[in-house]
Protein backbone atom coordinates (compact mmCIF):
# COMPACT_ATOMS: atom_id res chain seq x y z
CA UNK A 1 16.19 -13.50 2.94
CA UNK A 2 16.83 -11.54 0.00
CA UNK A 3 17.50 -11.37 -3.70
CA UNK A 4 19.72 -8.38 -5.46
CA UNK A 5 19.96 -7.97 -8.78
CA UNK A 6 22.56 -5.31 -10.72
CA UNK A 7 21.68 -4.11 -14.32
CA UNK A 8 23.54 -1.85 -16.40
CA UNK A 9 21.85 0.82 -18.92
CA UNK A 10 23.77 2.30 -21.71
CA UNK A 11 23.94 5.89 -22.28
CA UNK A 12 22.99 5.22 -26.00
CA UNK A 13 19.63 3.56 -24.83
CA UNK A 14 18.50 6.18 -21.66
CA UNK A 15 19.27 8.46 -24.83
CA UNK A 16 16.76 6.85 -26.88
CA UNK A 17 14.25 6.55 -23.91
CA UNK A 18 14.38 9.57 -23.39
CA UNK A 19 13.41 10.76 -26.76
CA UNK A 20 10.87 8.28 -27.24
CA UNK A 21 9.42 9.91 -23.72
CA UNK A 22 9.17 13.59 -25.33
CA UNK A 23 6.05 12.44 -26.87
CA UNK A 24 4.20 11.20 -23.81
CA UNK A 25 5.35 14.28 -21.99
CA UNK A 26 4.34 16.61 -24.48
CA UNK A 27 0.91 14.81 -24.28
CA UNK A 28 0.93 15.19 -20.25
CA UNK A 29 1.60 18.75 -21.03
CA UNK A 30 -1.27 19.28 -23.28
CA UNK A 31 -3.78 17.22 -20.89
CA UNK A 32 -3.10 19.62 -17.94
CA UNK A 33 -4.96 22.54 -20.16
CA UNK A 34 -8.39 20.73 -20.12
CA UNK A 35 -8.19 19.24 -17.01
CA UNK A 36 -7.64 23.08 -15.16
CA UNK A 37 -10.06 24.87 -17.42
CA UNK A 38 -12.51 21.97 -16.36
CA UNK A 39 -11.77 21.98 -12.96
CA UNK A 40 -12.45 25.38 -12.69
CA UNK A 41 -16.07 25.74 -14.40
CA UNK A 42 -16.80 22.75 -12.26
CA UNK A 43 -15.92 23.87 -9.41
CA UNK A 44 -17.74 27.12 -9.81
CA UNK A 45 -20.57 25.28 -11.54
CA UNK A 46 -21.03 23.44 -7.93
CA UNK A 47 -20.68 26.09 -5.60
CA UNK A 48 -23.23 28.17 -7.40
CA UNK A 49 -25.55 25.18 -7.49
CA UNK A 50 -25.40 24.77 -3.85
CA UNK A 51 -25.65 28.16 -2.91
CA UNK A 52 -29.06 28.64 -4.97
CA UNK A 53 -29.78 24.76 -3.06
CA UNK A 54 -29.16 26.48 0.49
CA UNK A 55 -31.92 29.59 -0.43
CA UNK A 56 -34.49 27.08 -1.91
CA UNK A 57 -34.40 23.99 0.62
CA UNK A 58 -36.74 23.78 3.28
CA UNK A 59 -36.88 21.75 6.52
CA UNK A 60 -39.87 18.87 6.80
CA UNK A 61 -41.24 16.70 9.59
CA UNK A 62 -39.54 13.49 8.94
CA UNK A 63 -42.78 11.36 10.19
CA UNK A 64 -45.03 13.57 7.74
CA UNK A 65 -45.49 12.98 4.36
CA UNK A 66 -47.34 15.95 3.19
CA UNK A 67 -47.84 16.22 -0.95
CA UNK A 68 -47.49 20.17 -0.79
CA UNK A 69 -43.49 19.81 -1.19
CA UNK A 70 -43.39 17.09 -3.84
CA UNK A 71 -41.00 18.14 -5.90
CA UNK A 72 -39.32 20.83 -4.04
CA UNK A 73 -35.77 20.50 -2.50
CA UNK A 74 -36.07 19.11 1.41
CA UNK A 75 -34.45 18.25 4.28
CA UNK A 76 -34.63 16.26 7.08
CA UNK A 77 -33.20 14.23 9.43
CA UNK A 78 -34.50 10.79 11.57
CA UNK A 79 -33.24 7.82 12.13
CA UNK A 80 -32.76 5.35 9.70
CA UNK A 81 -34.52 1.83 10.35
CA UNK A 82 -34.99 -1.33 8.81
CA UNK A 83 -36.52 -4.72 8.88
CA UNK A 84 -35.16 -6.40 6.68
CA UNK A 85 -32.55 -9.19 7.93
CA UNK A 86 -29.03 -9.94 6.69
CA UNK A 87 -27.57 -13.22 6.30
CA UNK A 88 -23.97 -14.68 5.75
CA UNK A 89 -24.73 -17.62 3.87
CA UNK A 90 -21.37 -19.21 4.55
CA UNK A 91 -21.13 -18.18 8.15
CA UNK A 92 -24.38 -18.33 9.48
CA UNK A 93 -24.94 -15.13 10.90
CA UNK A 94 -27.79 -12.78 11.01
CA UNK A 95 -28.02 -9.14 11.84
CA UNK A 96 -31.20 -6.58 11.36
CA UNK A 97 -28.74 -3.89 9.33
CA UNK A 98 -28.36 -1.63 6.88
CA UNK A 99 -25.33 -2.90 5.62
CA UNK A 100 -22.96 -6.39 6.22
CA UNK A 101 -19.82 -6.86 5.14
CA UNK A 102 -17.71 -10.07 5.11
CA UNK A 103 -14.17 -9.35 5.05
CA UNK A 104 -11.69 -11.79 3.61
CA UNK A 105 -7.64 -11.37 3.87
CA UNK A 106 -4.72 -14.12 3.58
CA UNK A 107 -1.99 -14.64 4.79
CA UNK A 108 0.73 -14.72 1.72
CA UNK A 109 4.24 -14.02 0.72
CA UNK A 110 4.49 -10.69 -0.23
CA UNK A 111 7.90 -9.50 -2.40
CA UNK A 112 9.49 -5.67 -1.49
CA UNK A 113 11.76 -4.13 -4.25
CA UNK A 114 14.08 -1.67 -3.00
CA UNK A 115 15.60 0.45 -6.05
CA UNK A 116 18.83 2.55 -5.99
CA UNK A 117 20.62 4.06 -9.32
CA UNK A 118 24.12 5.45 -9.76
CA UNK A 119 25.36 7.46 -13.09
CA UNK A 120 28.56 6.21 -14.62
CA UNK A 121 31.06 8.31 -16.10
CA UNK A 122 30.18 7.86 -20.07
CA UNK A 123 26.59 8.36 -19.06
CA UNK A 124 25.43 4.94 -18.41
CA UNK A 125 23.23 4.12 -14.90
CA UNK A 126 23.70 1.24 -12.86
CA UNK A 127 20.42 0.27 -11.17
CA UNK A 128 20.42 -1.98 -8.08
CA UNK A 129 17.31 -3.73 -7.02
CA UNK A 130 16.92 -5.62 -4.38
CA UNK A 131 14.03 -8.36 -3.29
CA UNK A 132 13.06 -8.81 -0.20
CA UNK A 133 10.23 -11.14 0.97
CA UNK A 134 7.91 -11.12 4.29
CA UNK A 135 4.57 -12.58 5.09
CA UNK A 136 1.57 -10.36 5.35
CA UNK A 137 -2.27 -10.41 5.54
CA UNK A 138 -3.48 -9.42 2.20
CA UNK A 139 -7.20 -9.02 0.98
CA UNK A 140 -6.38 -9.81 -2.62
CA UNK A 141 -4.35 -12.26 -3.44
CA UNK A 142 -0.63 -11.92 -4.48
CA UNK A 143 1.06 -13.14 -7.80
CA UNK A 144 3.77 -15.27 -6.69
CA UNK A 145 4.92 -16.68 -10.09
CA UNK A 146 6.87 -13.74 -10.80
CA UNK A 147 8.49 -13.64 -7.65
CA UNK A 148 12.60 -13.22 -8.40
CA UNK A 149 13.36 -15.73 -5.65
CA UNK A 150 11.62 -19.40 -5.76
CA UNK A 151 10.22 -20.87 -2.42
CA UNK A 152 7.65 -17.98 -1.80
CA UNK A 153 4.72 -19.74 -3.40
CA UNK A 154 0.75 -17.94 -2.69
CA UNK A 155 -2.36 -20.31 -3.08
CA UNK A 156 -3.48 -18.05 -5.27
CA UNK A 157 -7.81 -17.41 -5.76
CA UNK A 158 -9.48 -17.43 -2.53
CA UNK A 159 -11.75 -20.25 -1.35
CA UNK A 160 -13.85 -17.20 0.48
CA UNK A 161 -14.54 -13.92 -1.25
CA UNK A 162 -15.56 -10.72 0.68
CA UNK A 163 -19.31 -10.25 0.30
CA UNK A 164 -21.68 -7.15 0.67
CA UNK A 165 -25.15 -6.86 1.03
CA UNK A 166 -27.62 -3.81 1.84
CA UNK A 167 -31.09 -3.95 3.43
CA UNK A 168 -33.63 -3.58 0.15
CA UNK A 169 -35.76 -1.32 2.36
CA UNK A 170 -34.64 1.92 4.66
CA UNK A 171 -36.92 4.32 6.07
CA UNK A 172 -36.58 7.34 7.86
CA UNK A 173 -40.12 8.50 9.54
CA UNK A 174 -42.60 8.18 6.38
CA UNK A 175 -40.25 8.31 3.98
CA UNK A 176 -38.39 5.57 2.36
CA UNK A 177 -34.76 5.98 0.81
CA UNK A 178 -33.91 5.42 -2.82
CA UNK A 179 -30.79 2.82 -3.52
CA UNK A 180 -28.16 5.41 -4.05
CA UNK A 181 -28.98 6.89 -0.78
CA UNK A 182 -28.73 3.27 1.52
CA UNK A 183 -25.57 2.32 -0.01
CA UNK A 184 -24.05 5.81 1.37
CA UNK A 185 -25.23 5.35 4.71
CA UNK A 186 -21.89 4.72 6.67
CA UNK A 187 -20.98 4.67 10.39
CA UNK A 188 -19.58 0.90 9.93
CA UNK A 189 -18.93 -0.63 12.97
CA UNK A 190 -17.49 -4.41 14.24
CA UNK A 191 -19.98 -7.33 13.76
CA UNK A 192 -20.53 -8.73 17.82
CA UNK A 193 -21.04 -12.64 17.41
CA UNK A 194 -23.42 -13.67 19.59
CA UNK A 195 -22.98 -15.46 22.83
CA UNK A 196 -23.05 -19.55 22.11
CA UNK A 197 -22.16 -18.96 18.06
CA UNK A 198 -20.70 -21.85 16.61
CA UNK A 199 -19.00 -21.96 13.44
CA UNK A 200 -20.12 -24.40 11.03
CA UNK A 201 -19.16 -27.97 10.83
CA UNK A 202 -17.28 -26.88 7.64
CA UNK A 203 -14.91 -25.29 9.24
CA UNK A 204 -14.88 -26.80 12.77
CA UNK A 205 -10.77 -26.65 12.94
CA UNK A 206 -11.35 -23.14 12.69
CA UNK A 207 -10.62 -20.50 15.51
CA UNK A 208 -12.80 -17.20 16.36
CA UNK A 209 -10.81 -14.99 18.69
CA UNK A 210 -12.08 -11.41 19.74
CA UNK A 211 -14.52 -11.10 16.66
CA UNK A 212 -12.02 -12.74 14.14
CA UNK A 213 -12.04 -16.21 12.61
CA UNK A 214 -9.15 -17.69 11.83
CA UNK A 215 -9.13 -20.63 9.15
CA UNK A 216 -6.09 -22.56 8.76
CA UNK A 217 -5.28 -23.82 5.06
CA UNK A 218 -5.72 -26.90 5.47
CA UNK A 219 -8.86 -26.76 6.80
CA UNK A 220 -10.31 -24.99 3.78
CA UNK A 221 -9.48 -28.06 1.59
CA UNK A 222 -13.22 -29.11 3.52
CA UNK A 223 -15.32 -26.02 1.62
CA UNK A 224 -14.09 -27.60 -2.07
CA UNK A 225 -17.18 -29.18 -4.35
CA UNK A 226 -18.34 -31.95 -2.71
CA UNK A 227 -16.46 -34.97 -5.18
CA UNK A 228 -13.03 -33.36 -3.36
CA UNK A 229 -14.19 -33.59 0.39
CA UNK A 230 -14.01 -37.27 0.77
CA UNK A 231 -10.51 -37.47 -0.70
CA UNK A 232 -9.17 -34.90 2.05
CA UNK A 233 -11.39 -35.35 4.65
CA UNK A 234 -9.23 -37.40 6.62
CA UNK A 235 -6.25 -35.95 5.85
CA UNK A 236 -7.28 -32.87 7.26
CA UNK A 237 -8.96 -34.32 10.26
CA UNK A 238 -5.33 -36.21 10.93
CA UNK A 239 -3.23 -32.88 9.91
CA UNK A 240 -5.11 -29.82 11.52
CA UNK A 241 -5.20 -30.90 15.42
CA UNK A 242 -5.25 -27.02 16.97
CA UNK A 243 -4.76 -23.98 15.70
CA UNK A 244 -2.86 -21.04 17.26
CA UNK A 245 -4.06 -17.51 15.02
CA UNK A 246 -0.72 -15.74 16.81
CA UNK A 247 1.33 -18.13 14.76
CA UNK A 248 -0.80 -18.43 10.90
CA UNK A 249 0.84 -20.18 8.07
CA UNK A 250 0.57 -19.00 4.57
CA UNK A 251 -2.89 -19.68 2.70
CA UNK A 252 -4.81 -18.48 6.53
CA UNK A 253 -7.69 -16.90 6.24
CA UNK A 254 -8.72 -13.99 8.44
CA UNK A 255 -12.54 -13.36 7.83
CA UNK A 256 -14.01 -10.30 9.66
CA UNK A 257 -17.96 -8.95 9.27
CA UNK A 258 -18.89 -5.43 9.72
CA UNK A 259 -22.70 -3.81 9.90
CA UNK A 260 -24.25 -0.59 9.88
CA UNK A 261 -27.00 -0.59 12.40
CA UNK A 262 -29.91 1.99 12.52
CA UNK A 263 -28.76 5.43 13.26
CA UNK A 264 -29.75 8.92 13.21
CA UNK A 265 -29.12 10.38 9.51
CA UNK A 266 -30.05 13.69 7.23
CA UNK A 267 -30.64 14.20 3.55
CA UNK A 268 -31.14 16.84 1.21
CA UNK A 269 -33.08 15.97 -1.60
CA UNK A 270 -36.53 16.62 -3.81
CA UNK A 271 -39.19 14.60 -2.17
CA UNK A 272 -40.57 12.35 -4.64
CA UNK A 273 -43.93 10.78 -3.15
CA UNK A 274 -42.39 8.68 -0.26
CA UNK A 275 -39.08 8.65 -1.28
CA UNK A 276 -36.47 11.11 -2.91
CA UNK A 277 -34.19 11.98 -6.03
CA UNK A 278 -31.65 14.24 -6.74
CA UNK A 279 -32.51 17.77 -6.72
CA UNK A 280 -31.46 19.46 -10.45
CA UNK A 281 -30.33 23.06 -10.29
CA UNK A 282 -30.79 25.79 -12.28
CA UNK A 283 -27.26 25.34 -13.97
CA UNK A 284 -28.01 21.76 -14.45
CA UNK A 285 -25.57 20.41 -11.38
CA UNK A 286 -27.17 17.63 -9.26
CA UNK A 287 -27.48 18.13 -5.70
CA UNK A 288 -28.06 14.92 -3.09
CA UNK A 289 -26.90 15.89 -0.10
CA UNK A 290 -26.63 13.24 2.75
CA UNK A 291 -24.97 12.96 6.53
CA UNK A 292 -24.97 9.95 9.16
CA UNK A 293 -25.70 12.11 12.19
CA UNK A 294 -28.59 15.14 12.13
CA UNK A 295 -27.44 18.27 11.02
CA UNK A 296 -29.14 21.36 10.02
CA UNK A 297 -29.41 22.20 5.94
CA UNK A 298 -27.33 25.24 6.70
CA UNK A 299 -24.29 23.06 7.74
CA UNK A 300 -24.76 20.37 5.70
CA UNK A 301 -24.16 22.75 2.79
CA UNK A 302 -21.52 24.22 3.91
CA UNK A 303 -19.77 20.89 4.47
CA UNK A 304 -20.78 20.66 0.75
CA UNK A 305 -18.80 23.64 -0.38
CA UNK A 306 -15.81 23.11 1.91
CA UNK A 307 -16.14 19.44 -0.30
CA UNK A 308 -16.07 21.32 -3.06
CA UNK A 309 -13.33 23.59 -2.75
CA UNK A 310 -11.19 20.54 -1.22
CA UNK A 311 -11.71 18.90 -4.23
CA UNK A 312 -11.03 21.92 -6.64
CA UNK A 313 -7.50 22.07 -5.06
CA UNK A 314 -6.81 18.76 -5.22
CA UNK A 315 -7.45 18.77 -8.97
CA UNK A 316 -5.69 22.50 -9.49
CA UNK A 317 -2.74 20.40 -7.83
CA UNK A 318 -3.01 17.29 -10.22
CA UNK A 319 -3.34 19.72 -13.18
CA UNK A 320 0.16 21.16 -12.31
CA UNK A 321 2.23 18.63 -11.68
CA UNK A 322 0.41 16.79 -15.17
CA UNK A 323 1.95 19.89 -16.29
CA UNK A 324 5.20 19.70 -14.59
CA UNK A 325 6.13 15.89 -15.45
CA UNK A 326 5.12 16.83 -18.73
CA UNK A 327 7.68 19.57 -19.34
CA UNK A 328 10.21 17.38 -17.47
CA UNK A 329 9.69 13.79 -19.51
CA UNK A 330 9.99 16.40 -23.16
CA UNK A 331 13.27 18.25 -21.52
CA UNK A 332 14.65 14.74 -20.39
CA UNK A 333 17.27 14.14 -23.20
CA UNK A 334 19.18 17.44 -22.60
CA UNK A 335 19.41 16.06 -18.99
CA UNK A 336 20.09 12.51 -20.47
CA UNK A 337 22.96 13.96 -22.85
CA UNK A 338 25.07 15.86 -19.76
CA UNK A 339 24.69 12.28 -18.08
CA UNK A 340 28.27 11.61 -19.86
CA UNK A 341 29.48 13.53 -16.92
CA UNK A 342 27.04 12.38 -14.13
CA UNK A 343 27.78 16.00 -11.89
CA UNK A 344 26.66 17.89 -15.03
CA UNK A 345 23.96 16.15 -15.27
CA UNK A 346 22.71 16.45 -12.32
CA UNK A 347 23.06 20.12 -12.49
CA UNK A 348 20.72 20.21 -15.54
CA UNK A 349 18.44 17.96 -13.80
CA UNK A 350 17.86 20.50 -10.93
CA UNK A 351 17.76 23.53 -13.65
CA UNK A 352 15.25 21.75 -15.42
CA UNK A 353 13.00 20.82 -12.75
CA UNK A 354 13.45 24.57 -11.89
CA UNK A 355 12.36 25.37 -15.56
CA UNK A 356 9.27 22.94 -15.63
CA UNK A 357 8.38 24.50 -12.25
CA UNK A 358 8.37 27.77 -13.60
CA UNK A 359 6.43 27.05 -16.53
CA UNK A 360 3.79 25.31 -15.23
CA UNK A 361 3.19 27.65 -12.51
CA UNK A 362 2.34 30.15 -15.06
CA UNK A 363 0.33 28.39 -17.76
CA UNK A 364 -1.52 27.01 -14.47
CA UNK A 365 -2.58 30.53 -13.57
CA UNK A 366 -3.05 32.17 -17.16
CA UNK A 367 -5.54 28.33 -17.76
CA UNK A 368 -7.74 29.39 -14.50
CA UNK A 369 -7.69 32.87 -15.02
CA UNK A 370 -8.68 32.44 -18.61
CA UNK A 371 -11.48 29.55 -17.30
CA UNK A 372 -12.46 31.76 -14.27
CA UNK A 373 -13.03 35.05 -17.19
CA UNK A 374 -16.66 33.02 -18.24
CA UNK A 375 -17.57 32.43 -14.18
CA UNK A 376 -15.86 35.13 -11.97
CA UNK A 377 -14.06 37.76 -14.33
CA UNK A 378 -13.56 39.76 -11.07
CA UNK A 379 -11.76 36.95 -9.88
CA UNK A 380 -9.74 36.30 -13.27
CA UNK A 381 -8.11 39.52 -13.94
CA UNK A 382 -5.66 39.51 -10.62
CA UNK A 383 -4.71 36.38 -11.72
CA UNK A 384 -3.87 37.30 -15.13
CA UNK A 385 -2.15 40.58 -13.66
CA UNK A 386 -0.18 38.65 -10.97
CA UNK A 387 0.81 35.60 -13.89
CA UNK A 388 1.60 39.01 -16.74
CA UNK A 389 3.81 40.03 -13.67
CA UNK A 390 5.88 37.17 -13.10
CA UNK A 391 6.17 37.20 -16.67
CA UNK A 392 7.84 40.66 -16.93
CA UNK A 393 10.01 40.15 -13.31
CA UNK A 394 11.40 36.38 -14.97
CA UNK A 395 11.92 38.65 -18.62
CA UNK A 396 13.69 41.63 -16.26
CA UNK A 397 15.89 39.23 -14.57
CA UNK A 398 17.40 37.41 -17.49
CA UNK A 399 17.59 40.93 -19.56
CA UNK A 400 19.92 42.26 -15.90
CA UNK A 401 21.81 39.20 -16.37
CA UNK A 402 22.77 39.64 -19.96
CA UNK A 403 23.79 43.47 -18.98
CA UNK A 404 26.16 42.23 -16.08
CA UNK A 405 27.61 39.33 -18.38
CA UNK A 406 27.77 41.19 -21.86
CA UNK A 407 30.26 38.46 -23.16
């Protein structure tokens, strides 16, 4: 069950793309400068933050609250309890949590596009796509008007949207934690109905199998404003007999709940009377530090800076290849123009991709080198030096080239 579709582009139009695209990639280009240099005083910034955080912090009794540290960075760990009871509304259920979450997913037509593209002599492209369609639990729910083949139609809005809620209070010993610092609690696990649950009457035609319930479509006509259930109510009695979940239809729901129940946590924060906020360094970075198991301060900062450093690669990475797509969208049109013969112009492809490489590699590390000369100038100058050197080797090697091929 598919759809394919064939479109031809002219070369006079990729041409025109193309140009029109040396703009935007010009504009990549320039973003990648900011981004780096940012990266980098962040990065260094946070580390130094944490560092002074790890001298300064000192470990407290949980179950004491003693005034003599308000105000100074702490740590502890305890478990984290609660009182407070949550409640699905729709559902019925009740657990003494942290956290509940109602998960909502249906079952829907979802549309694959396969692409493929093959250069024509005279540098046009002939692009091939094809649509495929398959049925799949989703948790948002799928456009179907725009679908390329009719007779995949979606419901559309769900009749049940996930939910969330968090216990308003959480303490751990004498201490009570701050919003910020519930919602990251984690540790999620399954919701465990309890023995004898029923589901409501609303959905009695509903089926809960090993923690899932499973709410055929035309069973959820019954949760519509109350002027609509008498008008189905019968139907629906008379068309939903049983319901198998191995075999769902589309417009099935699949509604899961998770909790987080009480568990042993640690945080790094200033105490504030009973309760915390985040600690402000020296530098002005703002450290809250928080795990869902007990850990020492030591560790839990240096999970912090192995964060950090993560995280400062993961940007350093981004910042290059902004760089790289850049230089490749603004050298697109000589590629575009050798299209007329589709070998040559794959051949410039590859050189330019070797080109934008090249380039961005070094105005990567001459950006963090210059960025790194305000933080770490011991750091800096081997990056300059090694950057200056590929410089002078890439110079070298097109100057020997030119000597071997004086014509």
């Amino acid at each position: 069950m598919s759809v394919t579709e064939t479109t031809t582009t002219s070369w006079g139009s990729r041409l025109g793309s193309s140009f029109k695209g040396m703009l935007a990639g010009l504009i990549m280009f320039i973003a990648g400068f900011p981004l780096l240099f940012w990266n980098e005083g962040n990065a260094v910034k946070t580390a130094r933050a944490l560092k002074e955080g790890a001298k300064t912090v000192i470990s407290i009794d949980a179950n004491k609250l003693d005034p003599a540290n308000e105000g100074k960075l702490v740590h502890l760990s305890g478990m984290a309890k609660t009182d407070d009871i949550l409640k699905d509304d729709i559902f019925g259920i009740e657990q003494k949590g942290i956290r509940l979450v109602r998960q909502v997913e249906m079952y829907q037509w979802k549309e694959n596009v396969s692409t493929s593209q093959k250069k024509k002599v005279g540098g046009s492209v002939e692009t091939t796509k094809t649509y495929s369609y398959a049925k799949a639990w989703s948790s948002a729910p799928i456009d179907s008007t725009g679908f390329k083949e009719a007779g995949h139609d979606n419901p559309g809005a769900f009749p049940i949207e996930a939910a969330e809620q968090y216990a308003q209070t959480v303490m751990v010993g004498a201490f009570t934690l701050n919003e910020s610092q519930i919602k990251r609690i984690g540790k999620s696990q399954a919701f465990t109905f309890p023995e004898g649950y029923k589901l409501p009457e609303t959905y009695a035609k509903a089926v809960l199998q090993n923690g899932v319930i499973y709410i055929p479509a035309a069973q959820q006509a019954v949760a519509k404003p109350a002027s609509l259930v008498q008008a189905v109510s019968n139907a629906v009695a008379n068309a939903v007999t049983s319901y198998n979940p191995a075999s769902p239809s589309i417009g099935d729901l699949r509604v899961t709940f998770s909790v987080v129940l009480p568990h042993e946590i640690s945080v790094v924060a200033d105490q504030k009377g009973s309760t915390f906020e985040s600690h402000k360094a020296s530098n002005g970075k703002m450290i809250a530090l928080q795990s869902d198991e007990a850990k020492p301060a030591d560790q839990m900062f240096e999970d912090a800076q192995k964060a950090n450093a993560m995280m400062t690669w993961i940007l350093r990475l981004a910042g290059f290849f902004l760089m790289f797509a850049g230089i490749r969208a603004f050298l697109k049109p000589i590629e575009t123009l050798g299209d007329v013969l589709p070998f040559l112009g794959n051949i410039l492809g590859v050189g330019i991709s070797l080109v934008a490489g090249i380039v961005a590699l070094i105005c990567s590390f001459i950006t963090i080198a210059v960025a790194w000369l305000a933080y770490r100038p011991l750091v800096s100058i081997p990056l300059l030096v090694a950057a200056g050197a590929l410089i002078v080797y890439l110079l070298n090697k097109s100057k020997a080239k030119k000597a071997a091929n004086p014509s």
